[in-house]
N, C-alpha and C. Protein backbone atom coordinates (compact mmCIF):
# COMPACT_ATOMS: atom_id res chain seq x y z
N UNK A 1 29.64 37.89 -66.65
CA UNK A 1 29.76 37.00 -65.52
C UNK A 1 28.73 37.36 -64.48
N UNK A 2 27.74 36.84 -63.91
CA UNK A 2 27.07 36.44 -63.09
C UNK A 2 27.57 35.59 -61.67
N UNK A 3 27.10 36.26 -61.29
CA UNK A 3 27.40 35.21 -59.45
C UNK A 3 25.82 34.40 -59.33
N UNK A 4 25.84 33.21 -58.98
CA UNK A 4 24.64 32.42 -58.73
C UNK A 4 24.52 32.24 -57.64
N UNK A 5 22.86 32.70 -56.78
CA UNK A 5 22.86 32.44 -55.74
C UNK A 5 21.96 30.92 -55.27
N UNK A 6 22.42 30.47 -54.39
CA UNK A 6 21.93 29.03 -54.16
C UNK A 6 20.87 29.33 -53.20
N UNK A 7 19.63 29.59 -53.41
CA UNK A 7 18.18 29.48 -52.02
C UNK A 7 18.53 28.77 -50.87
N UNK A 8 17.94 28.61 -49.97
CA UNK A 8 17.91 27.46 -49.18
C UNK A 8 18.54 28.05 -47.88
N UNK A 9 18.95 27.32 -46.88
CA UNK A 9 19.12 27.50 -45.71
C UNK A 9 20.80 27.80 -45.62
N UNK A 10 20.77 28.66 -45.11
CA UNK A 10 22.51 29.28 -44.97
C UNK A 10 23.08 28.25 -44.09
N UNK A 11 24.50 27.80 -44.28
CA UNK A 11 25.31 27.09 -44.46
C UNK A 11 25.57 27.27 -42.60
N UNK A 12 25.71 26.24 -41.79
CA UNK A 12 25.33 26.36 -40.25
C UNK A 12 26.89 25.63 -40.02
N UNK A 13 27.50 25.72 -39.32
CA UNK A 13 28.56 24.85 -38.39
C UNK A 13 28.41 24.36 -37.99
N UNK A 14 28.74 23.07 -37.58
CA UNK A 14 28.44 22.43 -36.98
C UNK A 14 29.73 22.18 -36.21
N UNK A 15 29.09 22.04 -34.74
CA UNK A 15 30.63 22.08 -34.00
C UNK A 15 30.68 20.56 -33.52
N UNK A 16 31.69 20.35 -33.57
CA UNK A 16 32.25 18.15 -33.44
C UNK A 16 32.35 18.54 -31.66
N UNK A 17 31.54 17.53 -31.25
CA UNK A 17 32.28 17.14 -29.98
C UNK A 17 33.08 16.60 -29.86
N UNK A 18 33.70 17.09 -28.90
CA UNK A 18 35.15 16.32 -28.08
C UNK A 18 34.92 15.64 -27.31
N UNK A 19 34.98 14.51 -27.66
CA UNK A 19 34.84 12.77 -26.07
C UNK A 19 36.08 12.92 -25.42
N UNK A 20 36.34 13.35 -23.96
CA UNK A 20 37.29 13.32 -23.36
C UNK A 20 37.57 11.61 -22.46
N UNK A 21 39.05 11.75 -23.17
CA UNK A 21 39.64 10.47 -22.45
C UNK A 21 39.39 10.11 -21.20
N UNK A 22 39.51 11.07 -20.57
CA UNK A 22 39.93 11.01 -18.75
C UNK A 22 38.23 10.75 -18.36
N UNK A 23 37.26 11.34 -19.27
CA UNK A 23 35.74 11.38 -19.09
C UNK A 23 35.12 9.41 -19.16
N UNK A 24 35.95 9.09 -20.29
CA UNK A 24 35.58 7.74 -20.39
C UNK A 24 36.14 6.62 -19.84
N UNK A 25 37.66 6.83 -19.14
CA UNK A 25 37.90 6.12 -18.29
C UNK A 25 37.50 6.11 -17.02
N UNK A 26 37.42 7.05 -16.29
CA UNK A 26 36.54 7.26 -15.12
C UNK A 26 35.31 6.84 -15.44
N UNK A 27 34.36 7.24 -16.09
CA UNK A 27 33.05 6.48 -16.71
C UNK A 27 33.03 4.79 -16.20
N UNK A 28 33.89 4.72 -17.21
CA UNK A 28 34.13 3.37 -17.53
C UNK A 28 34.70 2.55 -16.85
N UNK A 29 35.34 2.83 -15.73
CA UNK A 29 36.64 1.58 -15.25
C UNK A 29 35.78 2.10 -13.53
N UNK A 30 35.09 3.55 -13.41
CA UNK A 30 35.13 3.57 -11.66
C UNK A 30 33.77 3.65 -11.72
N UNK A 31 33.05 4.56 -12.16
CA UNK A 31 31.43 5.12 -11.96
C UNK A 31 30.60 3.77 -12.31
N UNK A 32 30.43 3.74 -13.60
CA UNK A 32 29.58 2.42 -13.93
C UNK A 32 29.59 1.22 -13.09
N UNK A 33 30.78 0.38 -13.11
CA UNK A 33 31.68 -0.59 -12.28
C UNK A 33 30.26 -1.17 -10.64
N UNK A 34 31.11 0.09 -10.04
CA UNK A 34 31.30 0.69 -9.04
C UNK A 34 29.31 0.76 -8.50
N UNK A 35 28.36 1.38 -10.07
CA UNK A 35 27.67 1.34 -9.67
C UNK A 35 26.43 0.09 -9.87
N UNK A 36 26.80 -0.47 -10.80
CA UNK A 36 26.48 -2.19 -10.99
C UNK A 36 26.76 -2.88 -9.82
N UNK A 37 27.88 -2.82 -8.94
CA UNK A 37 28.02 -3.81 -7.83
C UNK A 37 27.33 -3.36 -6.75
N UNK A 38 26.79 -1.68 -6.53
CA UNK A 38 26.03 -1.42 -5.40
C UNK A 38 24.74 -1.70 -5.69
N UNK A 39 24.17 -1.87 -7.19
CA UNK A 39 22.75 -2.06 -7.65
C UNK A 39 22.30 -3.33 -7.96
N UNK A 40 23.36 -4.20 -7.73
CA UNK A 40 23.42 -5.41 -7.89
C UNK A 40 23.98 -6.65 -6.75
N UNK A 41 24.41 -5.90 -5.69
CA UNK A 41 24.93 -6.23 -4.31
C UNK A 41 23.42 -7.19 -3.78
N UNK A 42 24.03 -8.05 -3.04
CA UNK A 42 22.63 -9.04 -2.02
C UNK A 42 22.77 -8.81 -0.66
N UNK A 43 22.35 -7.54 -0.41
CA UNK A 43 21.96 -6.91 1.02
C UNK A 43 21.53 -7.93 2.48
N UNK A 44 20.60 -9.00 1.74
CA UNK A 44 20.60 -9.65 2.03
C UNK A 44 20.88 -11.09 2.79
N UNK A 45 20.72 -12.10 3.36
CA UNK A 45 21.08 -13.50 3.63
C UNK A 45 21.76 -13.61 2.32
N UNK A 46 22.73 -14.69 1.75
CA UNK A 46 23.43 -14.99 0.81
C UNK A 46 22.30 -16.16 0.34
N UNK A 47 21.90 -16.24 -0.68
CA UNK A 47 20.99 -16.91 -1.66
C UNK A 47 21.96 -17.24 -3.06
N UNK A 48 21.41 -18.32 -2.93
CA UNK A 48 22.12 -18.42 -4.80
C UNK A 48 21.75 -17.49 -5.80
N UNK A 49 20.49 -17.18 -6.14
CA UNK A 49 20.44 -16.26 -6.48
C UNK A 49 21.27 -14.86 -6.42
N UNK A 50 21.06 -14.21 -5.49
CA UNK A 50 22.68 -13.00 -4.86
C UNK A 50 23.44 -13.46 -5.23
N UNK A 51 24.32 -14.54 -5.72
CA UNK A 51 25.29 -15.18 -5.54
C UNK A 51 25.76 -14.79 -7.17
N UNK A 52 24.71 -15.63 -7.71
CA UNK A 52 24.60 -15.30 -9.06
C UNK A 52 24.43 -13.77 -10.02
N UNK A 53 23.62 -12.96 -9.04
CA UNK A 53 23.34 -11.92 -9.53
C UNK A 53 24.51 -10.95 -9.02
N UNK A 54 25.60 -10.92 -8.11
CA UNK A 54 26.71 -10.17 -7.63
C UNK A 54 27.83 -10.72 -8.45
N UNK A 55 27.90 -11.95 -9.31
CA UNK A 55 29.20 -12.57 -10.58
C UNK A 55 28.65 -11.82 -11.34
N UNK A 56 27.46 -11.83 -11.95
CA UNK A 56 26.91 -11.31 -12.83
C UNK A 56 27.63 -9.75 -12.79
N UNK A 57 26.75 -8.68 -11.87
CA UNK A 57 27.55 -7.85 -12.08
C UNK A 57 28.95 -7.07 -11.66
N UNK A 58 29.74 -8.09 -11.30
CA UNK A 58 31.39 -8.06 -11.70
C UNK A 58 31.07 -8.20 -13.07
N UNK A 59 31.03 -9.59 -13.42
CA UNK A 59 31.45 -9.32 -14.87
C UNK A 59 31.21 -8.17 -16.10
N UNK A 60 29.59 -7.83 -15.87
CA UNK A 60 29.35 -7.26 -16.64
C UNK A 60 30.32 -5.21 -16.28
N UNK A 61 30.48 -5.51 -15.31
CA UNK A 61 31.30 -4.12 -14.66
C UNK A 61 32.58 -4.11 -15.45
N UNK A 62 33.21 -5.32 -14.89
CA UNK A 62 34.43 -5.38 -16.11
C UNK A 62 34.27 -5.56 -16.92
N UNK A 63 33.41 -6.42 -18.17
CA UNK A 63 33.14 -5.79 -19.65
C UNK A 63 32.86 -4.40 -19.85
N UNK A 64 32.58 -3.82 -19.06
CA UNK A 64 32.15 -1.97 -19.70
C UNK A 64 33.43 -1.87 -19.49
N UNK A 65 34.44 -1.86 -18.32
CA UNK A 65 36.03 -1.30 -17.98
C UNK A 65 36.62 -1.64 -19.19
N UNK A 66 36.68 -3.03 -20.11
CA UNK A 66 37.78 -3.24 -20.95
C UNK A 66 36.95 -1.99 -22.39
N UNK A 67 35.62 -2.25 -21.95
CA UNK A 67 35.49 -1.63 -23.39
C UNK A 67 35.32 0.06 -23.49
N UNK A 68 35.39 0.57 -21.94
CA UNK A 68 36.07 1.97 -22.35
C UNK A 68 37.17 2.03 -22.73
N UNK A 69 38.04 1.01 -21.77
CA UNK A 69 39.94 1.30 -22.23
C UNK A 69 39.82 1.52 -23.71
N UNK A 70 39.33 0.10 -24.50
CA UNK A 70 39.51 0.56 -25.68
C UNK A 70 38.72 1.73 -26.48
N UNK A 71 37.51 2.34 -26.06
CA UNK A 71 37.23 3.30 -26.17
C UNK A 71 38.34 4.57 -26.30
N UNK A 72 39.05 4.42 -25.53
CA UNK A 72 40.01 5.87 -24.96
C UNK A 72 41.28 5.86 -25.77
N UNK A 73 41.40 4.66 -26.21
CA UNK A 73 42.07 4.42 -27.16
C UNK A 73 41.82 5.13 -28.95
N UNK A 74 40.84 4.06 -28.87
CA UNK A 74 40.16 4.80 -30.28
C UNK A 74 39.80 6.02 -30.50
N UNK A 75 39.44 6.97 -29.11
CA UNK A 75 39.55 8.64 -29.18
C UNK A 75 41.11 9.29 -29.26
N UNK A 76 41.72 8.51 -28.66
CA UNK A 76 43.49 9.08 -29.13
C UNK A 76 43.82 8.81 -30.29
N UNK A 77 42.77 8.10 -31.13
CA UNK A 77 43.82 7.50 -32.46
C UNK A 77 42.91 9.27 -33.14
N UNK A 78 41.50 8.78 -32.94
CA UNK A 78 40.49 10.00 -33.85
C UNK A 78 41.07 11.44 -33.55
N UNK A 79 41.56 11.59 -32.44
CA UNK A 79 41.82 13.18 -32.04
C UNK A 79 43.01 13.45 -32.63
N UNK A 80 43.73 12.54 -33.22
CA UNK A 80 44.82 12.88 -33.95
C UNK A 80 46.04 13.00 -32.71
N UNK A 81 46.33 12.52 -31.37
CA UNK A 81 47.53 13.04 -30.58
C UNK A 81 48.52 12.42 -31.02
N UNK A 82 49.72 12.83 -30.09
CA UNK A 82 50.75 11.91 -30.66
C UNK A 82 51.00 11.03 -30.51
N UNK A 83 52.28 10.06 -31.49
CA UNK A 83 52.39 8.73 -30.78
C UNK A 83 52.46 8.13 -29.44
N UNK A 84 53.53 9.19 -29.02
CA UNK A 84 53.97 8.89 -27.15
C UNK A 84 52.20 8.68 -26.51
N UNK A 85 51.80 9.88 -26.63
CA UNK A 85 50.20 9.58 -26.41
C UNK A 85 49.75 8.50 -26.45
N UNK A 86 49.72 8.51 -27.70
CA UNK A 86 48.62 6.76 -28.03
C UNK A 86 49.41 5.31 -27.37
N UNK A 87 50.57 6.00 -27.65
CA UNK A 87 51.85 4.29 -26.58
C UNK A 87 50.78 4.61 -25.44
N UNK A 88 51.53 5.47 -24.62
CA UNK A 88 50.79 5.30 -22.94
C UNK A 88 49.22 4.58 -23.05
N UNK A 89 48.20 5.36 -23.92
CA UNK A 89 46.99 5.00 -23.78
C UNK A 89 46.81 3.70 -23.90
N UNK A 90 47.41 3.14 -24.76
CA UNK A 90 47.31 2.00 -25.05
C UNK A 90 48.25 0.92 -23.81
N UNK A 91 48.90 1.05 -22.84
CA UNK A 91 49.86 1.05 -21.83
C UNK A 91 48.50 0.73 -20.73
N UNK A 92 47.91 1.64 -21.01
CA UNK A 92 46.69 2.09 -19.79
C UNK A 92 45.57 1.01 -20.09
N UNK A 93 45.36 1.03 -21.07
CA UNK A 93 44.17 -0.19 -21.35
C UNK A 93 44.56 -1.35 -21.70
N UNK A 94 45.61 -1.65 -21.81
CA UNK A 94 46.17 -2.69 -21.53
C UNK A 94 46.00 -3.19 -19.87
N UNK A 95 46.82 -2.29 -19.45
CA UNK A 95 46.74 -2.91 -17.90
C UNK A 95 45.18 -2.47 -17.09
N UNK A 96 44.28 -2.07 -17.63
CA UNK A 96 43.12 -2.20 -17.55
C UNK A 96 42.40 -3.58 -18.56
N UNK A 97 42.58 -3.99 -19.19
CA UNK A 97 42.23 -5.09 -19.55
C UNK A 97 42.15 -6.37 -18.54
N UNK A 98 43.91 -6.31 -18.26
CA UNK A 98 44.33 -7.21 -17.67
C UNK A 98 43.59 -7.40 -16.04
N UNK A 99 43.47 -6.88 -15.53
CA UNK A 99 42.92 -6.40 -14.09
C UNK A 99 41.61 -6.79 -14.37
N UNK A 100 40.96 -6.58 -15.44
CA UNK A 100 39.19 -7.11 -15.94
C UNK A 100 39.08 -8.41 -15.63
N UNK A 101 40.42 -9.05 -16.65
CA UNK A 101 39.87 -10.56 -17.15
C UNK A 101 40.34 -11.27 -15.49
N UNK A 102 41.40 -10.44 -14.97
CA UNK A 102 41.60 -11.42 -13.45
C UNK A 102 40.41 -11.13 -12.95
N UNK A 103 39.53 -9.98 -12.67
CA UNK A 103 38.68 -9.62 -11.87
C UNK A 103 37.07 -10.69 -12.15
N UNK A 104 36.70 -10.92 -13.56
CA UNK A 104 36.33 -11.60 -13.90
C UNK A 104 36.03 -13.39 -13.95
N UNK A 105 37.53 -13.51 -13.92
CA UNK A 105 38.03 -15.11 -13.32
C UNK A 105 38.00 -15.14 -11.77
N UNK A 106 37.96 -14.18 -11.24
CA UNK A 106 38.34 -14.06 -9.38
C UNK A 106 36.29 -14.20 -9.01
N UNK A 107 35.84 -13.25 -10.16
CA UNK A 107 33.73 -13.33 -9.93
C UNK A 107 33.44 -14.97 -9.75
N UNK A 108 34.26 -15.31 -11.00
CA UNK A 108 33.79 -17.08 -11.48
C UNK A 108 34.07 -17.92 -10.09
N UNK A 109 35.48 -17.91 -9.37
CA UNK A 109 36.01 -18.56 -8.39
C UNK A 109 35.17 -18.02 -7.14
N UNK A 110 34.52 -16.73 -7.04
CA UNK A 110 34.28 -16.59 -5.70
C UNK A 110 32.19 -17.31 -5.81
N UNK A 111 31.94 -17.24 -7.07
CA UNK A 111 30.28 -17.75 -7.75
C UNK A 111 30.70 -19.18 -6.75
N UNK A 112 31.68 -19.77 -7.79
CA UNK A 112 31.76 -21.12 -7.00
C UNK A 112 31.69 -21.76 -5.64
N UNK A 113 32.61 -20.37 -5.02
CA UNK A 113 32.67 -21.16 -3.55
C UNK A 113 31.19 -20.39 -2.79
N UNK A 114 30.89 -19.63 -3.18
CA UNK A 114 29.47 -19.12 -2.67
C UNK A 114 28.64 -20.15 -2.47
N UNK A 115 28.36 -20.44 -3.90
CA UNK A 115 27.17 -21.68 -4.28
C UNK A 115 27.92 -22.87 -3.34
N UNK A 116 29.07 -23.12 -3.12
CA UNK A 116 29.16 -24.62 -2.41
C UNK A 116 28.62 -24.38 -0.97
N UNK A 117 29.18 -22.95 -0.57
CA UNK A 117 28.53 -22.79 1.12
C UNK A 117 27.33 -22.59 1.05
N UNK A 118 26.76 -22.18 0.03
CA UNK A 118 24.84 -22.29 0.37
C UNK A 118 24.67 -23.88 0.34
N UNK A 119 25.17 -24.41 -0.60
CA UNK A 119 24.95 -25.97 -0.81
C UNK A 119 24.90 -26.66 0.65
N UNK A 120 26.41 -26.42 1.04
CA UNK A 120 26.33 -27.06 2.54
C UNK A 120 25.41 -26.81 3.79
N UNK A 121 25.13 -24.79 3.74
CA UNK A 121 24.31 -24.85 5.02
C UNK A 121 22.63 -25.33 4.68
N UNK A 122 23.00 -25.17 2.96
CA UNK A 122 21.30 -25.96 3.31
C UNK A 122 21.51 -27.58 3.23
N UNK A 123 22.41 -28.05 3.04
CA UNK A 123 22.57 -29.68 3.58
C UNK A 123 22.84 -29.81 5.24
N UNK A 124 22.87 -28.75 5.91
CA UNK A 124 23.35 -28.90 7.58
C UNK A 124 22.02 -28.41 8.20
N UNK A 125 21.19 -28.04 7.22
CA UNK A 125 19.85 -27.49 7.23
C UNK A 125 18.41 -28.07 7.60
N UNK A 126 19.03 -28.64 6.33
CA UNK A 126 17.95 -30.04 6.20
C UNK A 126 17.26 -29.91 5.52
């Protein structure tokens, strides 16, 4: 009997990162959000443009929020926790969902009445 040795590069670990939950909801629902509406804010006179570009990023703020929730989700299913766990998480991005799509519909309604008051002061304008 012989032992066979295999050449080559010794056998390395590789260590798995851990995506923390609490890392991607904060990420996701406050930092990003949060920083789309200050980088995307109309400092400015109100222009249609601003108008357009401040719905814009609401919405796109709340598309990243729903899609960490479910992010934080899908790391509770991968990390293996427990059910009670994954209930709540899923509890949490749920009612983070929900808060998106109003926040989203509230961008659309406030686009609208923006654009009608530019409409008017530039019809009182001339």
């Amino acid at each position: 009997m012989s032992a066979t040795h295999i050449e080559g590069e010794p056998a390395t670990l590789v260590r798995e990162r851990r995506v923390s939950r609490r890392l991607v909801l904060i990420a996701g629902v406050v930092l990003i959000p949060f920083a789309l509406g200050l980088a995307l804010n109309s400092y400015g006179a109100l222009t249609a443009d601003g108008a357009v570009r401040m719905a814009f990023a609401t919405v796109a703020g709340q598309t990243v929020a729903i899609l960490s929730a479910i992010t934080a989700v899908i790391v509770t299913v991968k990390q293996k926790r427990s059910w009670q766990s994954l209930i709540l998480m899923t509890i949490i991005a749920a009612v983070i969902a929900i808060a998106a799509v109003v926040s989203i519909a509230s961008a659309g309604d406030l686009l609208l009445v923006r654009l009608e008051m530019i409409a008017e002061v530039d019809q009182i304008n001339g």
